[in-house]
C-alpha atoms as a PDB file:
ATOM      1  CA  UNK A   1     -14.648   9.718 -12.298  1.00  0.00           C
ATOM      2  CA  UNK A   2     -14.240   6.242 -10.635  1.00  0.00           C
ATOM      3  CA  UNK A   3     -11.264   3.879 -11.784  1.00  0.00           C
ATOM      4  CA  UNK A   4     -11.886   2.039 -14.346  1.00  0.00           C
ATOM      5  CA  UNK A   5     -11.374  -2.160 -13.332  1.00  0.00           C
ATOM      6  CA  UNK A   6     -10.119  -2.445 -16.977  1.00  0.00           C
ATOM      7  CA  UNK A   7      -7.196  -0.354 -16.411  1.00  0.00           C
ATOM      8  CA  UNK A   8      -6.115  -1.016 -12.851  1.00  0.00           C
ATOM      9  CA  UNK A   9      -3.203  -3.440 -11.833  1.00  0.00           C
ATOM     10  CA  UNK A  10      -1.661  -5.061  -8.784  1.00  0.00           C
ATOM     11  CA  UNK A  11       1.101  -2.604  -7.543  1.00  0.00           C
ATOM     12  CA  UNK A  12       4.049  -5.165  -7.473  1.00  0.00           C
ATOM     13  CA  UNK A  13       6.716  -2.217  -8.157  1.00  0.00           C
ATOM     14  CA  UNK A  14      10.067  -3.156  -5.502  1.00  0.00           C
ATOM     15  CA  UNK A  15      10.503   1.263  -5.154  1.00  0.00           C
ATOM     16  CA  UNK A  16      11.286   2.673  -1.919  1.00  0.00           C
ATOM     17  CA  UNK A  17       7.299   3.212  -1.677  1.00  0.00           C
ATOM     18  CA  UNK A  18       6.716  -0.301  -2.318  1.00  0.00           C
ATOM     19  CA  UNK A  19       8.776  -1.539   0.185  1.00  0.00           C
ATOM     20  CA  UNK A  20       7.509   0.657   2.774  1.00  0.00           C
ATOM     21  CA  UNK A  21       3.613  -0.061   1.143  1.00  0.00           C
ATOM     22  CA  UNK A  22       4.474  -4.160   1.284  1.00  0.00           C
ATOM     23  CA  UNK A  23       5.720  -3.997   5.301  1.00  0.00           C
ATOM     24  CA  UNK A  24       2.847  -1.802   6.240  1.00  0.00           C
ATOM     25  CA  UNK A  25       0.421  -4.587   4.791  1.00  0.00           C
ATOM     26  CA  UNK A  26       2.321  -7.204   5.980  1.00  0.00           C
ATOM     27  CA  UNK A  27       1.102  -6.208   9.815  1.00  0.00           C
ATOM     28  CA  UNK A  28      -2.565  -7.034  10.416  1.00  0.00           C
ATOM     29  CA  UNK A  29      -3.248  -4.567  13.190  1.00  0.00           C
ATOM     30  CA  UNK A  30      -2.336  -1.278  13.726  1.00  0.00           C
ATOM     31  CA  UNK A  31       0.765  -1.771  16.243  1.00  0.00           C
ATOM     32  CA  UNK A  32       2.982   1.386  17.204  1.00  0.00           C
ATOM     33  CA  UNK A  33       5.569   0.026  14.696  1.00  0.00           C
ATOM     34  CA  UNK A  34       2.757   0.129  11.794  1.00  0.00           C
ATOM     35  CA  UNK A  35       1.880   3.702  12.559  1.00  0.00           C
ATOM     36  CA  UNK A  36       5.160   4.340  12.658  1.00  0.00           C
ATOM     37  CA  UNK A  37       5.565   2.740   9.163  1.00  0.00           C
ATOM     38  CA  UNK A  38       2.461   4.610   7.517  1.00  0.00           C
ATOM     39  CA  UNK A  39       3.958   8.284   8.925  1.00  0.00           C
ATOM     40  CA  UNK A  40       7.229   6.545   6.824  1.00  0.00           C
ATOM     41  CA  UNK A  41       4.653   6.149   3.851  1.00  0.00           C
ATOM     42  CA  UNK A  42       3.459   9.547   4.193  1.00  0.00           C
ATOM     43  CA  UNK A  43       6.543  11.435   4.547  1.00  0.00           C
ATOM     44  CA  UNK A  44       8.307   9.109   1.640  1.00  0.00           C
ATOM     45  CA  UNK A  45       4.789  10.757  -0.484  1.00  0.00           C
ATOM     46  CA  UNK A  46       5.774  14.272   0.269  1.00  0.00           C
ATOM     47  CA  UNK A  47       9.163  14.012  -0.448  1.00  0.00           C
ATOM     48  CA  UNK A  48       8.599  12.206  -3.878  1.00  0.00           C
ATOM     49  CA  UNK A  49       5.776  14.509  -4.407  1.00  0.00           C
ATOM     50  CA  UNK A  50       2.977  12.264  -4.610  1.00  0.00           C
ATOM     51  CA  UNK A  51      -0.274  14.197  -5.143  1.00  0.00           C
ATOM     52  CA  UNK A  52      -2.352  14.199  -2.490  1.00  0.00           C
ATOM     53  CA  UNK A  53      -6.145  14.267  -2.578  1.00  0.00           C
ATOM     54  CA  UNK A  54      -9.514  12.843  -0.665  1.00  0.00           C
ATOM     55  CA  UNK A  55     -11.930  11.268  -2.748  1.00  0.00           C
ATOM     56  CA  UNK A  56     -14.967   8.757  -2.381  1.00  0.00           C
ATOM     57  CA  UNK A  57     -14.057   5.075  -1.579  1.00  0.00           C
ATOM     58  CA  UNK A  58     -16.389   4.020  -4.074  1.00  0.00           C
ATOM     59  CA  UNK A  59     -14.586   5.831  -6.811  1.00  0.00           C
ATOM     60  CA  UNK A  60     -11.365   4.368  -5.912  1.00  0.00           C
ATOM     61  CA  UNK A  61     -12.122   1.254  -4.305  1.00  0.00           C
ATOM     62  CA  UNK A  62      -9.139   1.276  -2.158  1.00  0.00           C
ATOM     63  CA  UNK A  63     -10.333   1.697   1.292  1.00  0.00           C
ATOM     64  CA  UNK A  64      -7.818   0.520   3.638  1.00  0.00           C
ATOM     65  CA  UNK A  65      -4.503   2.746   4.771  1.00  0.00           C
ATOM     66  CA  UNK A  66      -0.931   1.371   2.640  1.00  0.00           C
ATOM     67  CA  UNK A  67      -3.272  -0.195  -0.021  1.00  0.00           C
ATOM     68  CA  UNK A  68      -2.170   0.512  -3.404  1.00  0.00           C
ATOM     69  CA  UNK A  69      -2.615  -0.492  -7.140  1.00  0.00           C
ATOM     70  CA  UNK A  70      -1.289   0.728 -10.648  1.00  0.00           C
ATOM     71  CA  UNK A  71      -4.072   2.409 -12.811  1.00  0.00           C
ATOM     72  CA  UNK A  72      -3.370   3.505 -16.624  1.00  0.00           C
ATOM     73  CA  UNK A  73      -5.294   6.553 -16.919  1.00  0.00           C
ATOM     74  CA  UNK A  74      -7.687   7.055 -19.775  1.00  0.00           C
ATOM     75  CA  UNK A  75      -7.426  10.486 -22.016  1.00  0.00           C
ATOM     76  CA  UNK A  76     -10.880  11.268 -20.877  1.00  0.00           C
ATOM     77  CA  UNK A  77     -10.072  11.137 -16.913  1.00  0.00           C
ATOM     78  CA  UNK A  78     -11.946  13.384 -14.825  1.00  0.00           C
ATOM     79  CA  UNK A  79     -11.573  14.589 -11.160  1.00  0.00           C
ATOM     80  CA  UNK A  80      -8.323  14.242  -8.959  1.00  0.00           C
ATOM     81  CA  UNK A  81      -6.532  12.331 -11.797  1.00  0.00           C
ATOM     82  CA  UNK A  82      -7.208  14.089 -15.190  1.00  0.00           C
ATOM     83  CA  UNK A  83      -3.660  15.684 -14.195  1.00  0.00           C
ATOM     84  CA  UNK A  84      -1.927  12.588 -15.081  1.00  0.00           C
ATOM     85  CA  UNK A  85      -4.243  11.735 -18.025  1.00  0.00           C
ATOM     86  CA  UNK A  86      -2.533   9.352 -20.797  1.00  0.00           C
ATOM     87  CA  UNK A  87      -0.275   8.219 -17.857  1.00  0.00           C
ATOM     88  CA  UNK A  88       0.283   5.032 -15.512  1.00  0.00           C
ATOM     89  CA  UNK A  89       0.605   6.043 -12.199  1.00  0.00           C
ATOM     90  CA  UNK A  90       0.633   4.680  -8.509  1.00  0.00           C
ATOM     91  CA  UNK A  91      -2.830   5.293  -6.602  1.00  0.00           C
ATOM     92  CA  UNK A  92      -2.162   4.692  -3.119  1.00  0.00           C
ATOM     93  CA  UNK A  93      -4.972   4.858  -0.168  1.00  0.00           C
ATOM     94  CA  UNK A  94      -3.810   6.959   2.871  1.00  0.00           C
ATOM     95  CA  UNK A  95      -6.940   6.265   4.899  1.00  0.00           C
ATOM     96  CA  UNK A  96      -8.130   8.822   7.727  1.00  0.00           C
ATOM     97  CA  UNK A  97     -12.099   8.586   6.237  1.00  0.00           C
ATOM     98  CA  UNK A  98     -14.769  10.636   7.459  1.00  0.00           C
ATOM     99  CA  UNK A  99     -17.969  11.660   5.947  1.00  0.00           C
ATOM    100  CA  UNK A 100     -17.919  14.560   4.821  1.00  0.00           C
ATOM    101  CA  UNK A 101     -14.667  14.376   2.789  1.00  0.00           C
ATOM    102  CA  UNK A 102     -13.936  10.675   1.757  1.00  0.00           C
ATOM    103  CA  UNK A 103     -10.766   8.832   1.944  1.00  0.00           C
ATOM    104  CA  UNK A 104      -6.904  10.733   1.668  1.00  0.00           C
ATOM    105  CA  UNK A 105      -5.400   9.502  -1.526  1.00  0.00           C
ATOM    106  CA  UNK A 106      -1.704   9.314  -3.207  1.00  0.00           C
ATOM    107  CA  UNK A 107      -0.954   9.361  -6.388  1.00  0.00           C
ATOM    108  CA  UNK A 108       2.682   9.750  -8.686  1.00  0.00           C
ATOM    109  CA  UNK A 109       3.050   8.602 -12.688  1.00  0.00           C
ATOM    110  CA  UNK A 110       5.875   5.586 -12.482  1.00  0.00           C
ATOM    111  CA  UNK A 111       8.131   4.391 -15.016  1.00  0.00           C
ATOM    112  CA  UNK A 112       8.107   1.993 -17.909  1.00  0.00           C
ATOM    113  CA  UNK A 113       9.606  -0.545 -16.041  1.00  0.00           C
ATOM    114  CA  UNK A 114       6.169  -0.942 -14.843  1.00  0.00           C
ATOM    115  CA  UNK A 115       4.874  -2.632 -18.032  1.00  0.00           C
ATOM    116  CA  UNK A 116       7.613  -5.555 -17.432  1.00  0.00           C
ATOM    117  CA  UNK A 117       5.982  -6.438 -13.877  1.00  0.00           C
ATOM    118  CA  UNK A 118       2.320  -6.945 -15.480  1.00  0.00           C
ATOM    119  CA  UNK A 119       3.316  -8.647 -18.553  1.00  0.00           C
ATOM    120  CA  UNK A 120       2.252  -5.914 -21.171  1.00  0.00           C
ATOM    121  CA  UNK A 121       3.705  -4.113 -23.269  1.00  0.00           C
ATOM    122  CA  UNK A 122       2.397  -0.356 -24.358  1.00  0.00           C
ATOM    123  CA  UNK A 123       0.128   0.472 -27.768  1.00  0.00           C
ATOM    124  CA  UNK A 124       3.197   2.663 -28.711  1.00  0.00           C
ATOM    125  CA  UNK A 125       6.219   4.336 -28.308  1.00  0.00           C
ATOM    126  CA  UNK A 126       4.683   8.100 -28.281  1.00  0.00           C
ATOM    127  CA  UNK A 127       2.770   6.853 -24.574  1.00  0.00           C
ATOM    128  CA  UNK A 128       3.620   8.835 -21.982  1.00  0.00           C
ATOM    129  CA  UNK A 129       4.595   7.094 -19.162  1.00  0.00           C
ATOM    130  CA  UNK A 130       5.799   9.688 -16.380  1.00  0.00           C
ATOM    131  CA  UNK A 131       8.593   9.227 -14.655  1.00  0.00           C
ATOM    132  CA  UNK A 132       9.364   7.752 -11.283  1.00  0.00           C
END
């Protein structure tokens, strides 16, 4: 089930991962150093226990490698993400496309702080947001 543009944010979150996602994107070719920063990103994802998954770029509409938004994910999510249904996670592109098997994906559920960044607040208190 493709993200939904109504539910999808900038990812403007200053975490570790942001950091790492905002100096990777800050280099416009791929030097040593940015490799060396997206093998960072990717070992950062493991440790934090981002899930990882390969989808269609068309479903996601994140195609290039350290790009990254926020996505509140409906109740009815299907696919990859119906795991972290109700919840406002990261979604994170990790690139390495082919074919047969899409685009590598990351995704975690991050904290309330979140809703400060984008100016909203949530429909309730009984949301749950995830943790970082």
């Amino acid at each position: 089930m493709a993200i939904d543009d109504a539910y999808r944010y900038p990812d403007n979150l200053d975490d570790e991962i942001g950091r790492v996602l905002r100096e990777m994107r800050s280099m416009p070719t791929w030097t040593a150093r940015k490799f060396e920063v997206f093998a960072e990103f990717e070992h950062l994802a493991r440790k934090k226990g981002y899930l990882h998954f390969t989808a269609d770029v068309r479903d996601y509409r994140l195609s290039g490698s350290g790009n990254s938004c926020l996505y509140q994910v409906p109740l009815n999510q299907r696919g990859a993400l119906s795991v972290f249904a109700g919840k406002f996670i990261r979604v994170v592109c990790g690139g390495k496309s082919n074919r047969y098997s899409g685009r590598h994906y990351y995704a975690k559920p991050v904290s309330r702080r979140w809703w400060r960044l984008v100016d909203r607040q949530p429909d309730s208190e009984s949301n749950d947001f995830g943790s970082e």
